[in-house]
N, C-alpha and C. Protein backbone atom coordinates (compact mmCIF):
# COMPACT_ATOMS: atom_id res chain seq x y z
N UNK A 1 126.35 292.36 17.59
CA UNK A 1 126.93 293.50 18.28
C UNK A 1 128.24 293.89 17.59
N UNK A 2 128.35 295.23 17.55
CA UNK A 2 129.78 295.76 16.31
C UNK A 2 130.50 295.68 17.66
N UNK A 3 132.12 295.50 17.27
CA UNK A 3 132.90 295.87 17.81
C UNK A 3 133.96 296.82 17.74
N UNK A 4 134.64 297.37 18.89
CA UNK A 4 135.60 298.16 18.33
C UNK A 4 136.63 298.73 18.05
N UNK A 5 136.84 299.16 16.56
CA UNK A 5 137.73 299.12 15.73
C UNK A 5 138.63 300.46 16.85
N UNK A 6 140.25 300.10 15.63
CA UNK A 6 141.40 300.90 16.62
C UNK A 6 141.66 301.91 15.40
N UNK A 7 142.45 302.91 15.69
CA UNK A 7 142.69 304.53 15.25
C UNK A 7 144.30 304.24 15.39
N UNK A 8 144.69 304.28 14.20
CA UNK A 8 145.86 304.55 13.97
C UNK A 8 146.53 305.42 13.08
N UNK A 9 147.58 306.79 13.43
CA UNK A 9 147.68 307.99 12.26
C UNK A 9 149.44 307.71 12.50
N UNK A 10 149.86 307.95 11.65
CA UNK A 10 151.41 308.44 11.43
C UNK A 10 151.30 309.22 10.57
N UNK A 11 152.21 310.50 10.85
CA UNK A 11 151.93 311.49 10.16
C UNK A 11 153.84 312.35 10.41
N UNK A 12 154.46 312.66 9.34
CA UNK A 12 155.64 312.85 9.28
C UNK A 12 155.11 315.11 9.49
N UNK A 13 155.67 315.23 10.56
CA UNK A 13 154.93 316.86 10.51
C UNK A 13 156.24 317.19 11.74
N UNK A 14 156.93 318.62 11.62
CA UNK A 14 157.97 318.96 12.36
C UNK A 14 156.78 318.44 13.84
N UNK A 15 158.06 319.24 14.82
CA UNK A 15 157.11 318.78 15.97
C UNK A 15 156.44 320.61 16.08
N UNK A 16 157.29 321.27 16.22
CA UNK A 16 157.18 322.83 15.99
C UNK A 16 155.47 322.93 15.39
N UNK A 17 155.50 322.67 14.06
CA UNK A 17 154.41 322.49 13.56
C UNK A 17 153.25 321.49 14.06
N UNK A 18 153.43 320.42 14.76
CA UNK A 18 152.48 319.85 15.41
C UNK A 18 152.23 320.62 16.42
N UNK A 19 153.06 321.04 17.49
CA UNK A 19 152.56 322.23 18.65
C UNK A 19 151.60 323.32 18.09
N UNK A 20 152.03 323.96 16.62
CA UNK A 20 150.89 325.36 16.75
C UNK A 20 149.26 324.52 16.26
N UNK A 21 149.35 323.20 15.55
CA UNK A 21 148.37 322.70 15.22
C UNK A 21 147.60 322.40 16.92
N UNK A 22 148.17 321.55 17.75
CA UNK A 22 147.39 321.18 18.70
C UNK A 22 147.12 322.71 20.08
N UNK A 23 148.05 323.92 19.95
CA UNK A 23 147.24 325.27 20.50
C UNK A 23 146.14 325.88 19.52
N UNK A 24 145.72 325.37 18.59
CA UNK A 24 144.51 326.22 17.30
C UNK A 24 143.18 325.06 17.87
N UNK A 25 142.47 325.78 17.92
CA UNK A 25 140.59 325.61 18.11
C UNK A 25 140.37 324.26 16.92
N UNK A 26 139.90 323.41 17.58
CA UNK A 26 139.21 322.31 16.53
C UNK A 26 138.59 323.58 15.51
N UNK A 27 138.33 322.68 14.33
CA UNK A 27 137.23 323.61 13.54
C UNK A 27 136.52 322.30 12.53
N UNK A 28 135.75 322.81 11.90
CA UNK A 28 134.22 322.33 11.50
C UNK A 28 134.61 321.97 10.44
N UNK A 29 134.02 320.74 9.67
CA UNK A 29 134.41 320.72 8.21
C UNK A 29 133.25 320.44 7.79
N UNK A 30 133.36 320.59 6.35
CA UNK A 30 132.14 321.00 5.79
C UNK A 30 131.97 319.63 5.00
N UNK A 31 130.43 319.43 4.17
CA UNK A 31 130.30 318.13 3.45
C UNK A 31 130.85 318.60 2.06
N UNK A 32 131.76 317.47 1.81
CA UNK A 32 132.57 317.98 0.14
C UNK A 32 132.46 316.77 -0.43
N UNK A 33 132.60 316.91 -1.83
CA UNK A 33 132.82 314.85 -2.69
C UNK A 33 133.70 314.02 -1.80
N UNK A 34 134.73 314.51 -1.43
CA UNK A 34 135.90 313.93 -0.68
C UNK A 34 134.54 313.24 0.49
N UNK A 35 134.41 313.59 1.28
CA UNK A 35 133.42 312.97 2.66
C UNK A 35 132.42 312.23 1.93
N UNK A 36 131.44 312.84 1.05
CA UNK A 36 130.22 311.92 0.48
C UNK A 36 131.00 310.37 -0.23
N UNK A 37 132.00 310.81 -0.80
CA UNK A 37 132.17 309.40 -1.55
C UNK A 37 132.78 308.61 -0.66
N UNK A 38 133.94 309.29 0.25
CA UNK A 38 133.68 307.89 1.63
C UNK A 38 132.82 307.41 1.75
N UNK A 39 131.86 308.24 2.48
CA UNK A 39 130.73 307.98 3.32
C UNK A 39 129.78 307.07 2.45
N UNK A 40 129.44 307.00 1.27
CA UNK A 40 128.65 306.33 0.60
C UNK A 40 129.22 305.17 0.03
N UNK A 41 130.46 305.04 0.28
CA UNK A 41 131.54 303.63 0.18
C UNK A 41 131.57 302.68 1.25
N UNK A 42 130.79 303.09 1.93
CA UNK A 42 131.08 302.48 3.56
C UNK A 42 129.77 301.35 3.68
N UNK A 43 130.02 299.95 4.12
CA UNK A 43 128.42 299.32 4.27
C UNK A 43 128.04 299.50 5.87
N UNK A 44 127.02 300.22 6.32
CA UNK A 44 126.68 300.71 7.64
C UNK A 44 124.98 300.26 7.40
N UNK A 45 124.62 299.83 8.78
CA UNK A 45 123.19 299.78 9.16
C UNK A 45 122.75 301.06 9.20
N UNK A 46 121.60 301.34 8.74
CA UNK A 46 120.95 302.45 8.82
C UNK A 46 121.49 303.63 8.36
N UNK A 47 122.03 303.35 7.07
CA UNK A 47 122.94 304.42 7.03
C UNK A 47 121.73 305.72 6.56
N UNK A 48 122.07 306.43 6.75
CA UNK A 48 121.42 308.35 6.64
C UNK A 48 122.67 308.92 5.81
N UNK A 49 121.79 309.68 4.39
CA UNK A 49 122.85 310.84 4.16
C UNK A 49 123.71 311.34 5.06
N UNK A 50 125.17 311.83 4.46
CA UNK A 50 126.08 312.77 5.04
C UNK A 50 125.43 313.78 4.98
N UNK A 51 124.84 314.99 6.02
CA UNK A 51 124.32 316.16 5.83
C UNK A 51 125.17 316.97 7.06
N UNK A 52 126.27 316.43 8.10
CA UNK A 52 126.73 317.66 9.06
C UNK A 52 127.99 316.10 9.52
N UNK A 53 128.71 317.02 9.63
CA UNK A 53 129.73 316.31 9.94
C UNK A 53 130.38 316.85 11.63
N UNK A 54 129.87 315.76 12.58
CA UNK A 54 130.44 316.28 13.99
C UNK A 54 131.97 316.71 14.19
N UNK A 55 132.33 317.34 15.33
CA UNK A 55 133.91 318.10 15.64
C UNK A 55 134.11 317.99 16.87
N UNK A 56 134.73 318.00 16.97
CA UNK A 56 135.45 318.42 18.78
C UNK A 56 134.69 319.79 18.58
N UNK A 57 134.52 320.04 19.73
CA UNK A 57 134.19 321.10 20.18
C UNK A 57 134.78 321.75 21.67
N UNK A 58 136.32 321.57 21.87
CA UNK A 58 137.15 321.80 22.69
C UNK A 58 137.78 323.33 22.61
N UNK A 59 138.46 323.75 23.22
CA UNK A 59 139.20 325.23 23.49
C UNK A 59 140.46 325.04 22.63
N UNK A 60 141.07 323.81 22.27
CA UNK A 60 142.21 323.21 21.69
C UNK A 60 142.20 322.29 21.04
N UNK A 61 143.11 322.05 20.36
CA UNK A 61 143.28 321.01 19.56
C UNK A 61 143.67 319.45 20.50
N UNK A 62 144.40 320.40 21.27
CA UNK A 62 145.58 319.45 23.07
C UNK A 62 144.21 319.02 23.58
N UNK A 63 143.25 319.96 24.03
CA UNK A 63 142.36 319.60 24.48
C UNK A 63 141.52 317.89 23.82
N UNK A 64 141.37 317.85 22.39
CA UNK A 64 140.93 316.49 21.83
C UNK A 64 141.44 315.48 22.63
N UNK A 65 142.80 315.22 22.42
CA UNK A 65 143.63 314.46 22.90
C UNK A 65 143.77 314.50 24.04
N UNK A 66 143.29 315.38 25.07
CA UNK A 66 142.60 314.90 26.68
C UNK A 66 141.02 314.05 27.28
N UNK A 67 140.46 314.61 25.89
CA UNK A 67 139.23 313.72 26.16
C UNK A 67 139.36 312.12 26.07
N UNK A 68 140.27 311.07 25.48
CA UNK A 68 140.69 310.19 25.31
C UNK A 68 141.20 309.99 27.22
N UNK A 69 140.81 309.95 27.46
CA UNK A 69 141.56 309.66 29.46
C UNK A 69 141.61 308.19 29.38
N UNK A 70 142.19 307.56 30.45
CA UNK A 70 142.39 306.96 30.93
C UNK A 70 143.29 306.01 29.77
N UNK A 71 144.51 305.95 29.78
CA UNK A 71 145.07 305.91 28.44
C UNK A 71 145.65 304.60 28.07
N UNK A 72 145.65 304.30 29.45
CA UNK A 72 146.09 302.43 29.69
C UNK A 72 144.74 301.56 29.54
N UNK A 73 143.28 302.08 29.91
CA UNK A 73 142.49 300.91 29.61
C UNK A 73 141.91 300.95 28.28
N UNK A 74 142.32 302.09 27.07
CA UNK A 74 142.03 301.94 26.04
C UNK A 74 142.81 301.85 24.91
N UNK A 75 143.99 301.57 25.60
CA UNK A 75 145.54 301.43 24.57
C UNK A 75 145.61 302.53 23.74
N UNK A 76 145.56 303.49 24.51
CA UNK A 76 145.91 305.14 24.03
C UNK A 76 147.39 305.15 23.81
N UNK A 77 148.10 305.69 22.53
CA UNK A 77 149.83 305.98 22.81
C UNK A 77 149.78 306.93 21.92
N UNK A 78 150.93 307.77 22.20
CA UNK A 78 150.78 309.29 21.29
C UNK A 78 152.82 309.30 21.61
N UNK A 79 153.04 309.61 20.69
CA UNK A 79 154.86 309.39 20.45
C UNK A 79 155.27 310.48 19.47
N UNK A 80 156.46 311.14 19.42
CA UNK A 80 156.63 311.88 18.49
C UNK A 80 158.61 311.10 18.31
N UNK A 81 158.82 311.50 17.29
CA UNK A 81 160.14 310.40 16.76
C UNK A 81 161.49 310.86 17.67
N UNK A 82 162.70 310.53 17.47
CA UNK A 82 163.11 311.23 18.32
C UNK A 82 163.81 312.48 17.36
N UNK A 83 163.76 312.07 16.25
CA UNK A 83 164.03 313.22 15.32
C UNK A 83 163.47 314.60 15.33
N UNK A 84 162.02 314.42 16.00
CA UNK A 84 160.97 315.50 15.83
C UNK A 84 160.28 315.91 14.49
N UNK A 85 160.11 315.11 13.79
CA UNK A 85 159.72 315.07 12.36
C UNK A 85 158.34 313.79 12.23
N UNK A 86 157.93 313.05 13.08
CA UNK A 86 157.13 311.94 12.98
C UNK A 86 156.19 311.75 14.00
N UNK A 87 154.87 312.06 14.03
CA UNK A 87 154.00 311.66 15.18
C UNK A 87 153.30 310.67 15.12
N UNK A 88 152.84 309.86 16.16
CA UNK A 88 152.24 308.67 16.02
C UNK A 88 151.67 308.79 17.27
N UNK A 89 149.91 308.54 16.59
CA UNK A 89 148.99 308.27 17.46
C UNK A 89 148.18 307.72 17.42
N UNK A 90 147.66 306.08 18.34
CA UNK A 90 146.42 305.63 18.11
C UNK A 90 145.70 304.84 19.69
N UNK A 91 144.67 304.70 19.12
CA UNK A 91 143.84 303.55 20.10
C UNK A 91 143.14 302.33 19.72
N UNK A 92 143.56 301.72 20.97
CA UNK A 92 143.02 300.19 20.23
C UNK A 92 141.82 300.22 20.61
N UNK A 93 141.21 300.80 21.49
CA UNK A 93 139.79 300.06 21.77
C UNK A 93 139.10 302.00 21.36
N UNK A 94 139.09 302.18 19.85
CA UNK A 94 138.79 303.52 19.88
C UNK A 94 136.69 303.84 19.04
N UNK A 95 136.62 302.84 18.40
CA UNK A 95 135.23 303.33 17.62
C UNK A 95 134.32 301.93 17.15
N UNK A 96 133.02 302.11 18.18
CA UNK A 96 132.32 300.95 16.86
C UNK A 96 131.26 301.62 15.39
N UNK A 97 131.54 303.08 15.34
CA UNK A 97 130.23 303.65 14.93
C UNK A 97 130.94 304.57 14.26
N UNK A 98 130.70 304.39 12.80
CA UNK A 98 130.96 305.55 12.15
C UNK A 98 130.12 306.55 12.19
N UNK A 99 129.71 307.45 12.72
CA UNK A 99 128.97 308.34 13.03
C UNK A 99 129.87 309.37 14.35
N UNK A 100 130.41 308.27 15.20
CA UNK A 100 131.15 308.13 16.30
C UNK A 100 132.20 308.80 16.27
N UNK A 101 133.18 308.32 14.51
CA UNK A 101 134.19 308.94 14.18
C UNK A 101 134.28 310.15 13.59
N UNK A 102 133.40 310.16 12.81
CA UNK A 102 133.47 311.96 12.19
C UNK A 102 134.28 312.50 12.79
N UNK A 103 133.95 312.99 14.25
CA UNK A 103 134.40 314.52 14.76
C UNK A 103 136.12 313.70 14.96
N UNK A 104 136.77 312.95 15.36
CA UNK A 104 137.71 312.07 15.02
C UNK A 104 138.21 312.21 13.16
N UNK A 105 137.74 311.90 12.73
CA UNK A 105 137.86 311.99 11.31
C UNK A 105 138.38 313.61 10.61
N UNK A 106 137.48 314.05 11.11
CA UNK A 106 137.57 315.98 10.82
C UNK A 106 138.38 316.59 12.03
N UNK A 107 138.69 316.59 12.79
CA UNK A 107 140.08 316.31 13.78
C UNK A 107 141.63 316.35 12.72
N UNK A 108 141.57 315.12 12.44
CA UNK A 108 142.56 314.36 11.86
C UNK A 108 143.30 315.27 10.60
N UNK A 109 141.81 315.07 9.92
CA UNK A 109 141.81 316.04 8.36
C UNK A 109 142.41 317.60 8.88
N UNK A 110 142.41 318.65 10.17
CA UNK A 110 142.51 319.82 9.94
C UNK A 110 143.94 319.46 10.20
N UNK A 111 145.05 318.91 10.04
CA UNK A 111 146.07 318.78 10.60
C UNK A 111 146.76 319.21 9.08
N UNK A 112 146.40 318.60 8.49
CA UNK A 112 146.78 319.03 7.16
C UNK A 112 147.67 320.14 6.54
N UNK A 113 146.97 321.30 6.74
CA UNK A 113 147.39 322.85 6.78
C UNK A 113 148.59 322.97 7.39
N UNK A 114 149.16 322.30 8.39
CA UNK A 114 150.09 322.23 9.51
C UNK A 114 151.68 321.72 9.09
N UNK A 115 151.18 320.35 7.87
CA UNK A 115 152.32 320.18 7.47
C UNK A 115 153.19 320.62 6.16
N UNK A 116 154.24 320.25 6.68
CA UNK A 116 155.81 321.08 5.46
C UNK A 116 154.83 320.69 4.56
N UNK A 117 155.24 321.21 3.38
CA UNK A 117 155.52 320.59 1.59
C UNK A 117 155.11 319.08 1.35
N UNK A 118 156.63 318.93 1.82
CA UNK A 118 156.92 317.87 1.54
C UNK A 118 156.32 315.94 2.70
N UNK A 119 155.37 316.71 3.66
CA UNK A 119 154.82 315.81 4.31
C UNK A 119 153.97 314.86 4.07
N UNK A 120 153.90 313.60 4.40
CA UNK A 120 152.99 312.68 4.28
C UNK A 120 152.85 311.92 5.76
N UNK A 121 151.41 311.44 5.27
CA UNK A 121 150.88 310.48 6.25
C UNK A 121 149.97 309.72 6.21
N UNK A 122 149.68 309.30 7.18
CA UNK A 122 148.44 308.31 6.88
C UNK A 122 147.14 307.80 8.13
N UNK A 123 146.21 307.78 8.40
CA UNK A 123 145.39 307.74 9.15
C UNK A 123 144.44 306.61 8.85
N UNK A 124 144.39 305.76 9.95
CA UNK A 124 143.44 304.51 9.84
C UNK A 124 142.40 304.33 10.98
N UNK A 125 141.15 303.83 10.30
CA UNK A 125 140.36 303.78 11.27
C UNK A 125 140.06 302.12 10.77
N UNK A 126 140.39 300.74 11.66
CA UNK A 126 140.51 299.55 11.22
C UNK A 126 140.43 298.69 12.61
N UNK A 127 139.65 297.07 11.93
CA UNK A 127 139.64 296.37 13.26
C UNK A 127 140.62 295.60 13.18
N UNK A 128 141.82 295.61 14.49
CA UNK A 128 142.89 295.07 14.65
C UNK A 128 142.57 294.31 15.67
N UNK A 129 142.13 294.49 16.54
CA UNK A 129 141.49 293.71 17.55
C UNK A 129 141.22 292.36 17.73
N UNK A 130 140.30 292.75 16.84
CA UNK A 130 138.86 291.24 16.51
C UNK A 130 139.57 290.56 14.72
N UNK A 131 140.35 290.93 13.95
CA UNK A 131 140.85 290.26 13.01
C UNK A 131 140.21 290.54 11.98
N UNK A 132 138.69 290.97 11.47
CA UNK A 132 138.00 291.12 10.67
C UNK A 132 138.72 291.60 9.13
N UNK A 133 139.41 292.09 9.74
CA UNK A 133 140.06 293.04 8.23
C UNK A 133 139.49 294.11 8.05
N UNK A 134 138.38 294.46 8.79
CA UNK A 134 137.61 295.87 8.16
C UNK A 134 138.27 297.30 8.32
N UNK A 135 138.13 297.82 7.29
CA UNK A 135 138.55 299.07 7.26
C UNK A 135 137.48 300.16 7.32
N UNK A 136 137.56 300.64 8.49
CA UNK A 136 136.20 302.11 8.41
C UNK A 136 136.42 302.80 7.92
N UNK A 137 138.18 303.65 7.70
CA UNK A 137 138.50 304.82 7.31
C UNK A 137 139.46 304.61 7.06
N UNK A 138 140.54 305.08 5.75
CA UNK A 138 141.66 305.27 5.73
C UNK A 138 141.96 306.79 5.23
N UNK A 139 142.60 307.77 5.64
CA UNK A 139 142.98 308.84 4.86
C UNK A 139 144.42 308.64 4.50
N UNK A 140 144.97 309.52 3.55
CA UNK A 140 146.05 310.10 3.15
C UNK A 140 146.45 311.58 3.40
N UNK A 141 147.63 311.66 3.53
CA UNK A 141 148.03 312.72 3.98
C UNK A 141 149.24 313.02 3.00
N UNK A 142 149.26 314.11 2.19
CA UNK A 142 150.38 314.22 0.84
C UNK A 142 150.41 316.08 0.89
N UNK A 143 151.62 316.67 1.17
CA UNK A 143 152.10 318.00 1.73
C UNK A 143 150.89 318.66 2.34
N UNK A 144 149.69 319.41 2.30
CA UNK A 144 149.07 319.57 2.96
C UNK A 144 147.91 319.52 2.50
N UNK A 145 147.61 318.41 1.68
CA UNK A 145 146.43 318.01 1.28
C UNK A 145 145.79 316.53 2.22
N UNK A 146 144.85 316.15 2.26
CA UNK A 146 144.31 315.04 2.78
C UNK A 146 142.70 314.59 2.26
N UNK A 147 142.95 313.20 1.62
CA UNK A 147 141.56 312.85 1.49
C UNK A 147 141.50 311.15 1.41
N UNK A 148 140.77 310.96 1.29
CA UNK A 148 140.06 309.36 2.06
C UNK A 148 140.16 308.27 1.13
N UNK A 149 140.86 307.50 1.26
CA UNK A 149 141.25 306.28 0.21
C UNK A 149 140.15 305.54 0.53
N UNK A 150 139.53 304.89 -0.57
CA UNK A 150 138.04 303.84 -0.49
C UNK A 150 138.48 302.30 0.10
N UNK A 151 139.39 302.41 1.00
CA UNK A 151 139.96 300.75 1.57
C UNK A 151 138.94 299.99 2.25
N UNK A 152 138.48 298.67 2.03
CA UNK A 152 137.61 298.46 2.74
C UNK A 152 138.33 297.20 3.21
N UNK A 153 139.48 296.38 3.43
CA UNK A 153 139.77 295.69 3.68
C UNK A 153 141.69 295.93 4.09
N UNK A 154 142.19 295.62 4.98
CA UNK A 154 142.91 295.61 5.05
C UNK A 154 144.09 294.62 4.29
N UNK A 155 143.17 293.76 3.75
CA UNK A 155 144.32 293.15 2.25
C UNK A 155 144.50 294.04 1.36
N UNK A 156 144.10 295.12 1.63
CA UNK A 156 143.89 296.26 0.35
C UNK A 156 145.50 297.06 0.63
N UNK A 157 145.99 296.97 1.79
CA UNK A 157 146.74 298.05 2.39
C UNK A 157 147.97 297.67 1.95
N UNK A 158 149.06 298.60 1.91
CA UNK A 158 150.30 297.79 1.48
C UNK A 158 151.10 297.24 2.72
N UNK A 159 151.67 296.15 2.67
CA UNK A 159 152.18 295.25 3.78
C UNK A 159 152.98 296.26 5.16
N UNK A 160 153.45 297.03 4.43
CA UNK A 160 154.21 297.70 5.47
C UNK A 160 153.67 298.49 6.39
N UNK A 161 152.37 299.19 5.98
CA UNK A 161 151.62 299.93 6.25
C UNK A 161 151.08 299.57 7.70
N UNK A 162 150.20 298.44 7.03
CA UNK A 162 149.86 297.12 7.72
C UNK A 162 150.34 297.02 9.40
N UNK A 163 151.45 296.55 8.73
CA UNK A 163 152.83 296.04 9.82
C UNK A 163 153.04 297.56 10.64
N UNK A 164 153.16 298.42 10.41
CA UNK A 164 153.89 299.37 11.42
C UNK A 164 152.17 299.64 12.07
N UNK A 165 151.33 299.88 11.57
CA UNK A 165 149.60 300.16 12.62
C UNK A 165 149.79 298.82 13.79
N UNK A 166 149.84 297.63 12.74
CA UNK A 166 149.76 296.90 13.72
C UNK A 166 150.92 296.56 15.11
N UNK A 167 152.15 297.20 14.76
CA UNK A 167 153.24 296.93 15.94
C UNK A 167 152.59 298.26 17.18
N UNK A 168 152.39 299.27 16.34
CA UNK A 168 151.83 300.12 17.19
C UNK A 168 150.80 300.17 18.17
N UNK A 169 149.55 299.31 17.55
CA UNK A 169 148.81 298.86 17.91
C UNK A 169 149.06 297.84 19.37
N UNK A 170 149.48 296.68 18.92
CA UNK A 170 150.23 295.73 19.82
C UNK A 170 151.07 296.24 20.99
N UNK A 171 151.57 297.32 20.68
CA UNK A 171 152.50 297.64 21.92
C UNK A 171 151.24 298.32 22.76
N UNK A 172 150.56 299.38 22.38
CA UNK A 172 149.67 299.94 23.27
C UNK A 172 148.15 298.96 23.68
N UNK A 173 148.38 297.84 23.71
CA UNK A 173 147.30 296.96 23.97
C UNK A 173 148.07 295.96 24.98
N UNK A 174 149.60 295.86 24.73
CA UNK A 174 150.46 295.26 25.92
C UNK A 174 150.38 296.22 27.18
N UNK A 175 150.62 297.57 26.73
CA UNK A 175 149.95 298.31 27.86
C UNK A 175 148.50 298.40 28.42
N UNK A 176 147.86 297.74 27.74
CA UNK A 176 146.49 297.77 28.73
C UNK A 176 146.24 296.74 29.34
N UNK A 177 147.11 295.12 28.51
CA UNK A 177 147.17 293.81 29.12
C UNK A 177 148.24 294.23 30.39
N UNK A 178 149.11 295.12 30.88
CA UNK A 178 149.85 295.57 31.81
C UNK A 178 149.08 295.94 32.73
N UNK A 179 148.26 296.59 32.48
CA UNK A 179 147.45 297.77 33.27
C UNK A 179 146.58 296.93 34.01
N UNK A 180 145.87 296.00 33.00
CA UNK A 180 145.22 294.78 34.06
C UNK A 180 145.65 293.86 34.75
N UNK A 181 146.88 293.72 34.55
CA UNK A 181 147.74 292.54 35.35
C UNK A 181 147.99 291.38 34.28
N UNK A 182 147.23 291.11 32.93
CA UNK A 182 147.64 290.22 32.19
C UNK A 182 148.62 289.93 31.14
N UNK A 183 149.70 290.76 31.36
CA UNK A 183 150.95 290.57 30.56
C UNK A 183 151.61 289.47 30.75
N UNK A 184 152.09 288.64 29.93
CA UNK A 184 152.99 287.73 29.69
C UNK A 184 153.76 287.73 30.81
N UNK A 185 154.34 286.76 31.54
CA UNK A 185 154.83 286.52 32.65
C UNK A 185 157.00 286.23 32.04
């Protein structure tokens, strides 16, 4: 039985500019080398050609980020810096199925367009959970370009990287050990 992996993005984008991104309509992305050579980098049961890549299909972008409910039993946290220059968003208990993630994945990717020049970021789809090391997805995010680093292991990642998914991670999973009553006494 797969288990499942957590979603973690930091992404340096004004906040200004994150607002007109999350009032704009999900939209569709198309199959490009960028997606096939992920996708064919990846070891999956049953895997099937990339031929359509799923989307939100919401009124908003805000809207995505409401379908995620109940935000304490899946260690949902969404933060913006206090600078207004840095967003951070993930879940720990977010995907066992790459198939699952796409519309997640192509989500992520239209954000792109949104940021300055000079923006970067980074987006992980990884099991923090269960320890495995596996990496489902990693993108990059470099001024308003974005495409998919072939990581398949999180020894692959650079330490720091690492370290800030995983504090992030940890804090919004103390909130769900809260939520159930099992926090540290």
């Amino acid at each position: 039985m797969s288990q499942l992996n957590s979603l973690y993005v930091n992404i340096k984008i004004p906040k200004d500019n994150l607002e007109r991104f999350l009032q704009a309509k999900p939209v569709e992305a198309a199959v490009d080398q960028d997606w096939t050579t992920w996708w064919e980098s990846r070891d999956m049961y049953g895997k099937e050609p990339l031929s359509k890549i799923y989307f939100y299909q919401q009124d908003t972008n805000r809207d995505v980020l409401a379908t995620t409910a109940n935000e304490c039993r899946i260690g949902k946290d969404e933060q913006m810096d206090d600078g207004d220059t840095e967003w951070t968003f993930c879940v720990v208990f977010f995907s066992e199925n790459y198939e699952e993630s796409l519309a997640m994945l192509t989500w992520l990717r239209s954000i792109a367009p949104y940021m300055d020049a000079d923006g970067e970021g980074v987006a992980l789809i990884y099991d923090f959970f269960w320890g495995s090391g596996v990496v489902m997805a990693h993108l990059v995010f470099k001024g308003q370009e974005v495409s998919f680093k072939l990581t398949e292991d999180t020894s692959e990642l650079a330490p720091a990287l690492l370290e800030a998914a995983n504090n992030s991670l940890q804090i919004a999973f103390d909130a769900v050990s809260a939520y159930y009553g099992e926090a540290d006494q």
